[in-house]
Protein backbone atom coordinates (compact mmCIF):
# COMPACT_ATOMS: atom_id res chain seq x y z
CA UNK A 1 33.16 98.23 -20.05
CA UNK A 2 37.07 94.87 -22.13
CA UNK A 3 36.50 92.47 -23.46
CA UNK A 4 38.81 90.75 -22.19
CA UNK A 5 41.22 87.80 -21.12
CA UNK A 6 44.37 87.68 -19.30
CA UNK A 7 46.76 88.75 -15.12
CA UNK A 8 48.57 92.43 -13.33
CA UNK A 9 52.21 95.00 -12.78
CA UNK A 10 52.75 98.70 -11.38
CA UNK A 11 51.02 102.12 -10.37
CA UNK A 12 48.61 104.38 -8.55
CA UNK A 13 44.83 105.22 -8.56
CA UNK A 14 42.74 108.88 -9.74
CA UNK A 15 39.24 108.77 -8.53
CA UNK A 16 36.04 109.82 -10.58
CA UNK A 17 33.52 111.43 -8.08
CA UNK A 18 33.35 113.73 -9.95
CA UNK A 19 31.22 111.82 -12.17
CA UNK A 20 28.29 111.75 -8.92
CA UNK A 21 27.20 115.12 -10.08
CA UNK A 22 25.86 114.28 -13.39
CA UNK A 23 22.28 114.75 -13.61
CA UNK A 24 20.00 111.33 -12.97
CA UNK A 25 19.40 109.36 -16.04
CA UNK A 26 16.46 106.87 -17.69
CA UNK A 27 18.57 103.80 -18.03
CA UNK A 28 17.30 100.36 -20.62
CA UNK A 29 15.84 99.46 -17.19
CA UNK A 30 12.71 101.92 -18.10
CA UNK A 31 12.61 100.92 -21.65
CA UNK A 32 14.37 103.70 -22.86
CA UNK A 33 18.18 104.85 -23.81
CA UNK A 34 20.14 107.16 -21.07
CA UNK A 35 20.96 110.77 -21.33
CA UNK A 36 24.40 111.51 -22.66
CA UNK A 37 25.53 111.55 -19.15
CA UNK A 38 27.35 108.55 -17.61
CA UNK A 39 25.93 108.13 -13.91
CA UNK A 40 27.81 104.88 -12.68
CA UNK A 41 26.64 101.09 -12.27
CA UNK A 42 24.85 99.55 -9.58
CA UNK A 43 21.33 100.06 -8.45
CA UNK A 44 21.39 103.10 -6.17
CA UNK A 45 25.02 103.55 -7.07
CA UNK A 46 24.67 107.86 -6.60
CA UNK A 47 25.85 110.61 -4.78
CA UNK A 48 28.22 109.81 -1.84
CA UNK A 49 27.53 111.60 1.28
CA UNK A 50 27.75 115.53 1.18
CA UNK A 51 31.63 116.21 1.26
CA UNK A 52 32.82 112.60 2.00
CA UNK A 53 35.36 113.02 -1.28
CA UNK A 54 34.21 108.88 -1.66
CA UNK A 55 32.05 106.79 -4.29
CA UNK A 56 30.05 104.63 -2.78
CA UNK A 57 31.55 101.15 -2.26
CA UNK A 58 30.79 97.99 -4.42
CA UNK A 59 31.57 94.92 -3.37
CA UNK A 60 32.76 91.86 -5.68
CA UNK A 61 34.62 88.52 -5.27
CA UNK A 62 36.13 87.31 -8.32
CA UNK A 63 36.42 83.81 -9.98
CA UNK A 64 39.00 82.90 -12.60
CA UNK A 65 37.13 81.40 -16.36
CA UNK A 66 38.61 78.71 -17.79
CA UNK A 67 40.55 81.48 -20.36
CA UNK A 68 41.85 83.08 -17.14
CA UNK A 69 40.62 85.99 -16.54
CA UNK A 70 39.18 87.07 -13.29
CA UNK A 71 35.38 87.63 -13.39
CA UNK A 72 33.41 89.42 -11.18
CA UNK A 73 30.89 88.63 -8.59
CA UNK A 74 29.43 89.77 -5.20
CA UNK A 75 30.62 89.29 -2.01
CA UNK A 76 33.58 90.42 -0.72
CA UNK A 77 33.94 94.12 0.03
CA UNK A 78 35.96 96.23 -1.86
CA UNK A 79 37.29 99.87 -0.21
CA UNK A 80 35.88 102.82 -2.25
CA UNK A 81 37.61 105.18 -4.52
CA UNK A 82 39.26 108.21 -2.64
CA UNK A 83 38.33 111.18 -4.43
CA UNK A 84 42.03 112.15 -4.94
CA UNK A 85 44.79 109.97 -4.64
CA UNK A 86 48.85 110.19 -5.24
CA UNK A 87 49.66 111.47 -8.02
CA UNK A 88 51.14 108.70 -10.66
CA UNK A 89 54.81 107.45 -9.86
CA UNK A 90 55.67 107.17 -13.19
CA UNK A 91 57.20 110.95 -13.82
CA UNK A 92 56.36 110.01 -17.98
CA UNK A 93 53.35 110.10 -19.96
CA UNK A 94 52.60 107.76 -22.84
CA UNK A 95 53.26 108.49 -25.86
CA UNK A 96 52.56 105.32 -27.83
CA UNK A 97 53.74 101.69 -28.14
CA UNK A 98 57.80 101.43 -29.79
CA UNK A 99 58.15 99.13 -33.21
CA UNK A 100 60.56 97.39 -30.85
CA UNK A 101 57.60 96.82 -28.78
CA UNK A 102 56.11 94.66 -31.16
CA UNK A 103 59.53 93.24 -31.68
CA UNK A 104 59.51 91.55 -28.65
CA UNK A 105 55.98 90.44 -28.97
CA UNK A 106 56.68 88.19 -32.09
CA UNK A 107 60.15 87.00 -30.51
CA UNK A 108 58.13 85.67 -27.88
CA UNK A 109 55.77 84.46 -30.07
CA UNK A 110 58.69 82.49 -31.52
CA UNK A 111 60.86 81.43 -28.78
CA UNK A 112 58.34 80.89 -26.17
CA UNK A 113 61.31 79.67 -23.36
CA UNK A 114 62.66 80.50 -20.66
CA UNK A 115 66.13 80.79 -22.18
CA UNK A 116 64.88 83.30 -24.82
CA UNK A 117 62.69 85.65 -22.60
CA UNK A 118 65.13 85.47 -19.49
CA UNK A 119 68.24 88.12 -21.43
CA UNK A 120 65.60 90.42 -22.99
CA UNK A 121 63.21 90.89 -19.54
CA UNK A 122 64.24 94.38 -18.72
CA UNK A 123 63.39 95.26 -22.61
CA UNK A 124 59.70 94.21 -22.18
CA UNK A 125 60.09 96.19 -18.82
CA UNK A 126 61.02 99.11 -21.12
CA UNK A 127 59.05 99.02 -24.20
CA UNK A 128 55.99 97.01 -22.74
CA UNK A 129 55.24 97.17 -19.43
CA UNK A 130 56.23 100.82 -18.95
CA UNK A 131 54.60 102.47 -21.40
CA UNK A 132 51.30 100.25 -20.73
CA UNK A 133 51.45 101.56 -17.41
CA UNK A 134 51.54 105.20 -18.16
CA UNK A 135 48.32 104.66 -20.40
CA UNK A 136 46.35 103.17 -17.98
CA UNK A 137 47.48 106.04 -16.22
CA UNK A 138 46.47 108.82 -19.18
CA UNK A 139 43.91 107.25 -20.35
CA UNK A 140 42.33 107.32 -16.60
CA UNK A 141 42.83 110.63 -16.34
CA UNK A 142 41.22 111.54 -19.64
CA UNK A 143 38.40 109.44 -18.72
CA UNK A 144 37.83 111.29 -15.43
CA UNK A 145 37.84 114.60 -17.86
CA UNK A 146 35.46 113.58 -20.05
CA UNK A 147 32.96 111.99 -16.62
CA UNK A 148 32.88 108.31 -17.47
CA UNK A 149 33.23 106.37 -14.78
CA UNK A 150 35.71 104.06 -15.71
CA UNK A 151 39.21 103.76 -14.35
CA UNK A 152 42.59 101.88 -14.07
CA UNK A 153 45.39 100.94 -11.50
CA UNK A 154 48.74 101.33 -12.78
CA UNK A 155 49.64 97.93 -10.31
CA UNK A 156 46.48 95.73 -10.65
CA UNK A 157 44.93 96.69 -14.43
CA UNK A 158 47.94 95.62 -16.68
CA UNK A 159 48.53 92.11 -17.19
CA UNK A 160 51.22 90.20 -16.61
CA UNK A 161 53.35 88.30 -19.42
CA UNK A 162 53.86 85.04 -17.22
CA UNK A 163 50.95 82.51 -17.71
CA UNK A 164 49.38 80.40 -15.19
CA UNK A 165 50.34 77.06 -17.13
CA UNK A 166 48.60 74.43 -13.91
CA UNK A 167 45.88 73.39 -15.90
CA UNK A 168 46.51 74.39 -19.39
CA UNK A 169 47.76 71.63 -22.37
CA UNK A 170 49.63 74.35 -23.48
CA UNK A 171 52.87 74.68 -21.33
CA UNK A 172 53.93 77.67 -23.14
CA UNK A 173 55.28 79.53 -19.88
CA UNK A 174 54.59 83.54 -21.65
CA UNK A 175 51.83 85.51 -23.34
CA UNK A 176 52.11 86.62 -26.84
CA UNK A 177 50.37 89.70 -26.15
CA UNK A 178 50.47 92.97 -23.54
CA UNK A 179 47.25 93.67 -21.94
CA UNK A 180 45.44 95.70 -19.24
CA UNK A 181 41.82 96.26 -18.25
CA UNK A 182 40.33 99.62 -16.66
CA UNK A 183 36.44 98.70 -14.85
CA UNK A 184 34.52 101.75 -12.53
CA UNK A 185 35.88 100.52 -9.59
CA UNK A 186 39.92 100.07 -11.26
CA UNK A 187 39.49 95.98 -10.78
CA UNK A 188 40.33 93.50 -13.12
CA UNK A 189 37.19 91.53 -11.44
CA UNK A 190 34.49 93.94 -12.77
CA UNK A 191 32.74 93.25 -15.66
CA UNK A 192 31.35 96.34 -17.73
CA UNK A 193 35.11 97.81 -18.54
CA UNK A 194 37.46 98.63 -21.49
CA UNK A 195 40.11 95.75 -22.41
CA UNK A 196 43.22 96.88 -24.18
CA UNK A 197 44.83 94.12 -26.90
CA UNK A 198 48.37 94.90 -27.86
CA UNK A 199 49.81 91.72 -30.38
CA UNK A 200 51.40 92.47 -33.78
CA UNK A 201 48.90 92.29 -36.33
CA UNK A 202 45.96 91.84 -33.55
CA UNK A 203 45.95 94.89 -31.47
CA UNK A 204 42.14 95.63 -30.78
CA UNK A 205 39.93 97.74 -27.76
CA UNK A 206 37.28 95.96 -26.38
CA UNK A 207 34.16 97.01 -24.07
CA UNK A 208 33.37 94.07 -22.18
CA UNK A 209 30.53 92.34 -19.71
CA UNK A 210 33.37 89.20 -20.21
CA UNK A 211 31.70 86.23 -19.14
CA UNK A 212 29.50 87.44 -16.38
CA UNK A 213 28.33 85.27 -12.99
CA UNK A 214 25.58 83.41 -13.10
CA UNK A 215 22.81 85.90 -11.33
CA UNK A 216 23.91 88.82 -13.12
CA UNK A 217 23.47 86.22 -16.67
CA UNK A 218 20.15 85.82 -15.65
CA UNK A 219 19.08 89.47 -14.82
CA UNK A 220 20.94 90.14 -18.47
CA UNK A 221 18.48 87.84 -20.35
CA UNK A 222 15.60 88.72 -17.95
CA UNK A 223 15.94 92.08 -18.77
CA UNK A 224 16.56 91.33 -22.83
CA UNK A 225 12.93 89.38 -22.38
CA UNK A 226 10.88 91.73 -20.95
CA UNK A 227 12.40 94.80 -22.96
CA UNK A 228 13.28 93.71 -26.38
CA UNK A 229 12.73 96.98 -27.84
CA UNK A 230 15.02 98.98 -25.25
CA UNK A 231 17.48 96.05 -26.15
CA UNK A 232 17.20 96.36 -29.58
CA UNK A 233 18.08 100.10 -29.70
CA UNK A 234 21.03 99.88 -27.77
CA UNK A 235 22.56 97.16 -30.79
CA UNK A 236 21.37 99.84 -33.19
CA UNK A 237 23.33 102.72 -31.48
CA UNK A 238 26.04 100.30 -31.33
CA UNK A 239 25.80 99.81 -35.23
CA UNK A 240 25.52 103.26 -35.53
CA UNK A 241 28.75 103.96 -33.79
CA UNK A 242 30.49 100.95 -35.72
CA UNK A 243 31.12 99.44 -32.55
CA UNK A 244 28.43 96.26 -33.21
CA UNK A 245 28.09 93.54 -30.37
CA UNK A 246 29.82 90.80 -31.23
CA UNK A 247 27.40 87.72 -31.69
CA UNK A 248 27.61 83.55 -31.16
CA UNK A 249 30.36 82.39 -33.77
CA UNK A 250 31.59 85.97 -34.89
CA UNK A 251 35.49 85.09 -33.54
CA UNK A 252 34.86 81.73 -35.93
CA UNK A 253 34.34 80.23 -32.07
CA UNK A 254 30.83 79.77 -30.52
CA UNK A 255 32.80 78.58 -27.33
CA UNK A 256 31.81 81.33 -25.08
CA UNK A 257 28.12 80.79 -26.30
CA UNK A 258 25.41 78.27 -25.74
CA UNK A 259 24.67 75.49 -28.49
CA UNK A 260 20.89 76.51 -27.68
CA UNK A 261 18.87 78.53 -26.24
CA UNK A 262 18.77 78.77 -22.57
CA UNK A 263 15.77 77.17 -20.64
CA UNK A 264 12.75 79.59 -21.01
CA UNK A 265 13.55 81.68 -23.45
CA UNK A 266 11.62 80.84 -27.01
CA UNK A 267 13.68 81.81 -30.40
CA UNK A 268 10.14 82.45 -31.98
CA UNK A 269 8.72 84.92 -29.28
CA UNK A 270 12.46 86.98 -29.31
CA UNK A 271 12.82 87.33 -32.93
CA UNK A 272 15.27 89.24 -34.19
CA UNK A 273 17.94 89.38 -30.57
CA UNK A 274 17.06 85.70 -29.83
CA UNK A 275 21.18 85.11 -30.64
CA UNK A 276 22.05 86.86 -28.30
CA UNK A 277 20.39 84.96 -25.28
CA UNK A 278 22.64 82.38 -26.05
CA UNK A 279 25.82 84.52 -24.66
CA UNK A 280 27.49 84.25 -21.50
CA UNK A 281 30.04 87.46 -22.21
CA UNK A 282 28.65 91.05 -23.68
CA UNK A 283 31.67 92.48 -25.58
CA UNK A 284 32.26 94.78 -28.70
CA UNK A 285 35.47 95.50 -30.02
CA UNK A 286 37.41 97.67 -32.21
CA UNK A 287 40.75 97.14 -34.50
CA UNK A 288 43.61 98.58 -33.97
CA UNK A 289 46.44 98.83 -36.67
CA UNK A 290 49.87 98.50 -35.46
CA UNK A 291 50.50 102.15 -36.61
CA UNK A 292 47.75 103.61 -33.99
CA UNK A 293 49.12 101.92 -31.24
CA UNK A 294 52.04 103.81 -31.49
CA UNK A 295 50.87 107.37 -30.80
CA UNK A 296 49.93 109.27 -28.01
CA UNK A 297 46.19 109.27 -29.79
CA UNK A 298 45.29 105.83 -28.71
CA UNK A 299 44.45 107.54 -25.06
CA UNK A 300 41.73 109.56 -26.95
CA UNK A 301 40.86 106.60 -29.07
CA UNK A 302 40.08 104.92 -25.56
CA UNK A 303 38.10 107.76 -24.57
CA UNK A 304 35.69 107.66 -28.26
CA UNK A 305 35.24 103.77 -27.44
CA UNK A 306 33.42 104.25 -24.00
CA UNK A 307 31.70 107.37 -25.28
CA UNK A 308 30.73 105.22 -28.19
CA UNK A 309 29.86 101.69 -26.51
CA UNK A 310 27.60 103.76 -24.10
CA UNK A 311 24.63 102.53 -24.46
CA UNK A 312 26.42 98.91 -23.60
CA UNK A 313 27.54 100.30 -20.44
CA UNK A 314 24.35 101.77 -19.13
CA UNK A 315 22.56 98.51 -20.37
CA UNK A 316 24.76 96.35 -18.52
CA UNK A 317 25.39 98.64 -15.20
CA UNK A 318 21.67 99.05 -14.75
CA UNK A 319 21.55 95.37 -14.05
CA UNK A 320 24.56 95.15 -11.38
């Protein structure tokens, strides 16, 4: 599903094949909206092989945007989810974000040096990084409960706090933020996952298609064309669920957006979704107030998001 932006720290991996046994769907592909069930992205992506314990494997290469995060595209092969794996090496569950948490985020904010952040590293160990890693742990497992295919890794879904400063103007060597990104396959590279903000003041979720290659783009508007209807129910559910897809200029920046329309697609003829051909990321998002992050709740408020953004994900996984 998130959203998203940012790079990865610590832990293990809880499969979902249990979600291969939900009943086959009608995805936007057929013009209409899916069953309640989550099935999994990918065409064909179904049942693994009679007691194999695996999903089926995807394979992606990844590309870094110009805002840094990794993007996902195909190629390279991936190894498929184990039906069971380790259990998590943390030993503690989360049970929300610390005030000293957020602290540290607007020290940073603040004092953006090496001679600041270097004294006070094992505290962001502590208050940050830990406890992000146990709820990409939780909230994995409570998504595996509740059959939606999405997942994270403890090591590979949080992001790091160093930033890759080679080609930025803005030397600043540390993020402001705490981050981490849970897809179907537990990659950071797969677009269609949930994105989890954590910045004093600007702590959201998101469900994100986050600036998606160029084919899969293309298949995206394709399939926007040729079923506008099917399209335009799955904003309404989204408005429904107060969880509406963000449109060109509704940050107050239309840079992830087109000026105009892309080639072969007519404004006139699309009516009322026409913005939204001019996207290159699918995303929807949802506030957070300091308070909720710092609760053990915010692993069910994870789980509402995907069960609420949906009709997103089957949209967009139909198409991989």
């Amino acid at each position: 599903f998130a959203g998203g932006h940012v790079v990865g720290a610590d832990g293990a991996a809880h499969s979902l094949a249990d979600v291969l046994k939900a009943p086959t769907r009608t995805t936007p592909s057929s013009g209409t909206l899916a069953t309640p069930d989550f099935v999994g992205p990918g065409r064909g992506f179904g049942r693994s092989k009679a007691g194999s314990g695996r999903l089926p494997s995807v394979e992606y290469t990844s590309r870094r945007s110009s805002s840094g995060m990794r993007v996902g595209s195909t190629s390279r092969k991936r190894t498929p989810l184990r039906a069971c794996e380790e259990p998590s090496m943390l030993g503690t569950s989360f049970e929300g974000f610390s005030p000293e948490a957020l602290r540290l985020l607007r020290g940073v904010a603040r004092n953006n040096d090496r001679a600041w952040f270097a004294p006070r590293k094992e505290r962001f160990e502590t208050e940050l990084f830990a406890p992000m890693r146990a709820l990409v742990h939780d909230a994995s497992e409570a998504l595996a409960r509740a059959k939606i295919p999405i997942r994270g890794d403890e090591k590979k879904s949080v992001f790091r706090i160093y930033r890759d400063v080679r080609f930025a103007h803005d030397k600043s060597p540390y993020r402001t933020n705490a981050a981490a990104y849970l897809s179907y396959d537990g990659g950071r590279d797969t677009p269609g996952g949930i994105y989890i903000h954590i910045e004093p003041g600007k702590c959201f979720l998101s469900v994100a298609f986050y600036r998606i290659e160029k084919s899969m783009l293309e298949r995206w508007r394709r399939a926007m064309a040729s079923r506008p209807k099917a399209f335009a129910r799955v904003l309404a559910a989204l408005e429904k669920n107060s969880l509406p897809l963000q449109r060109p200029g509704d940050d107050g920046d239309d840079g992830d957006a087109l000026v105009r329309m892309p080639r072969g697609y007519d404004a006139a003829e699309l009516g009322a979704i026409a913005p939204y051909f001019r996207l290159r990321s699918f995303c929807a998002d949802r506030a957070l107030t300091d308070a909720e992050i710092g609760s053990r709740a915010l692993v069910d408020r994870i789980v509402t998001l995907a069960k609420d953004a949906k009709p997103l994900l089957d949209f967009g996984w139909s198409l991989e």
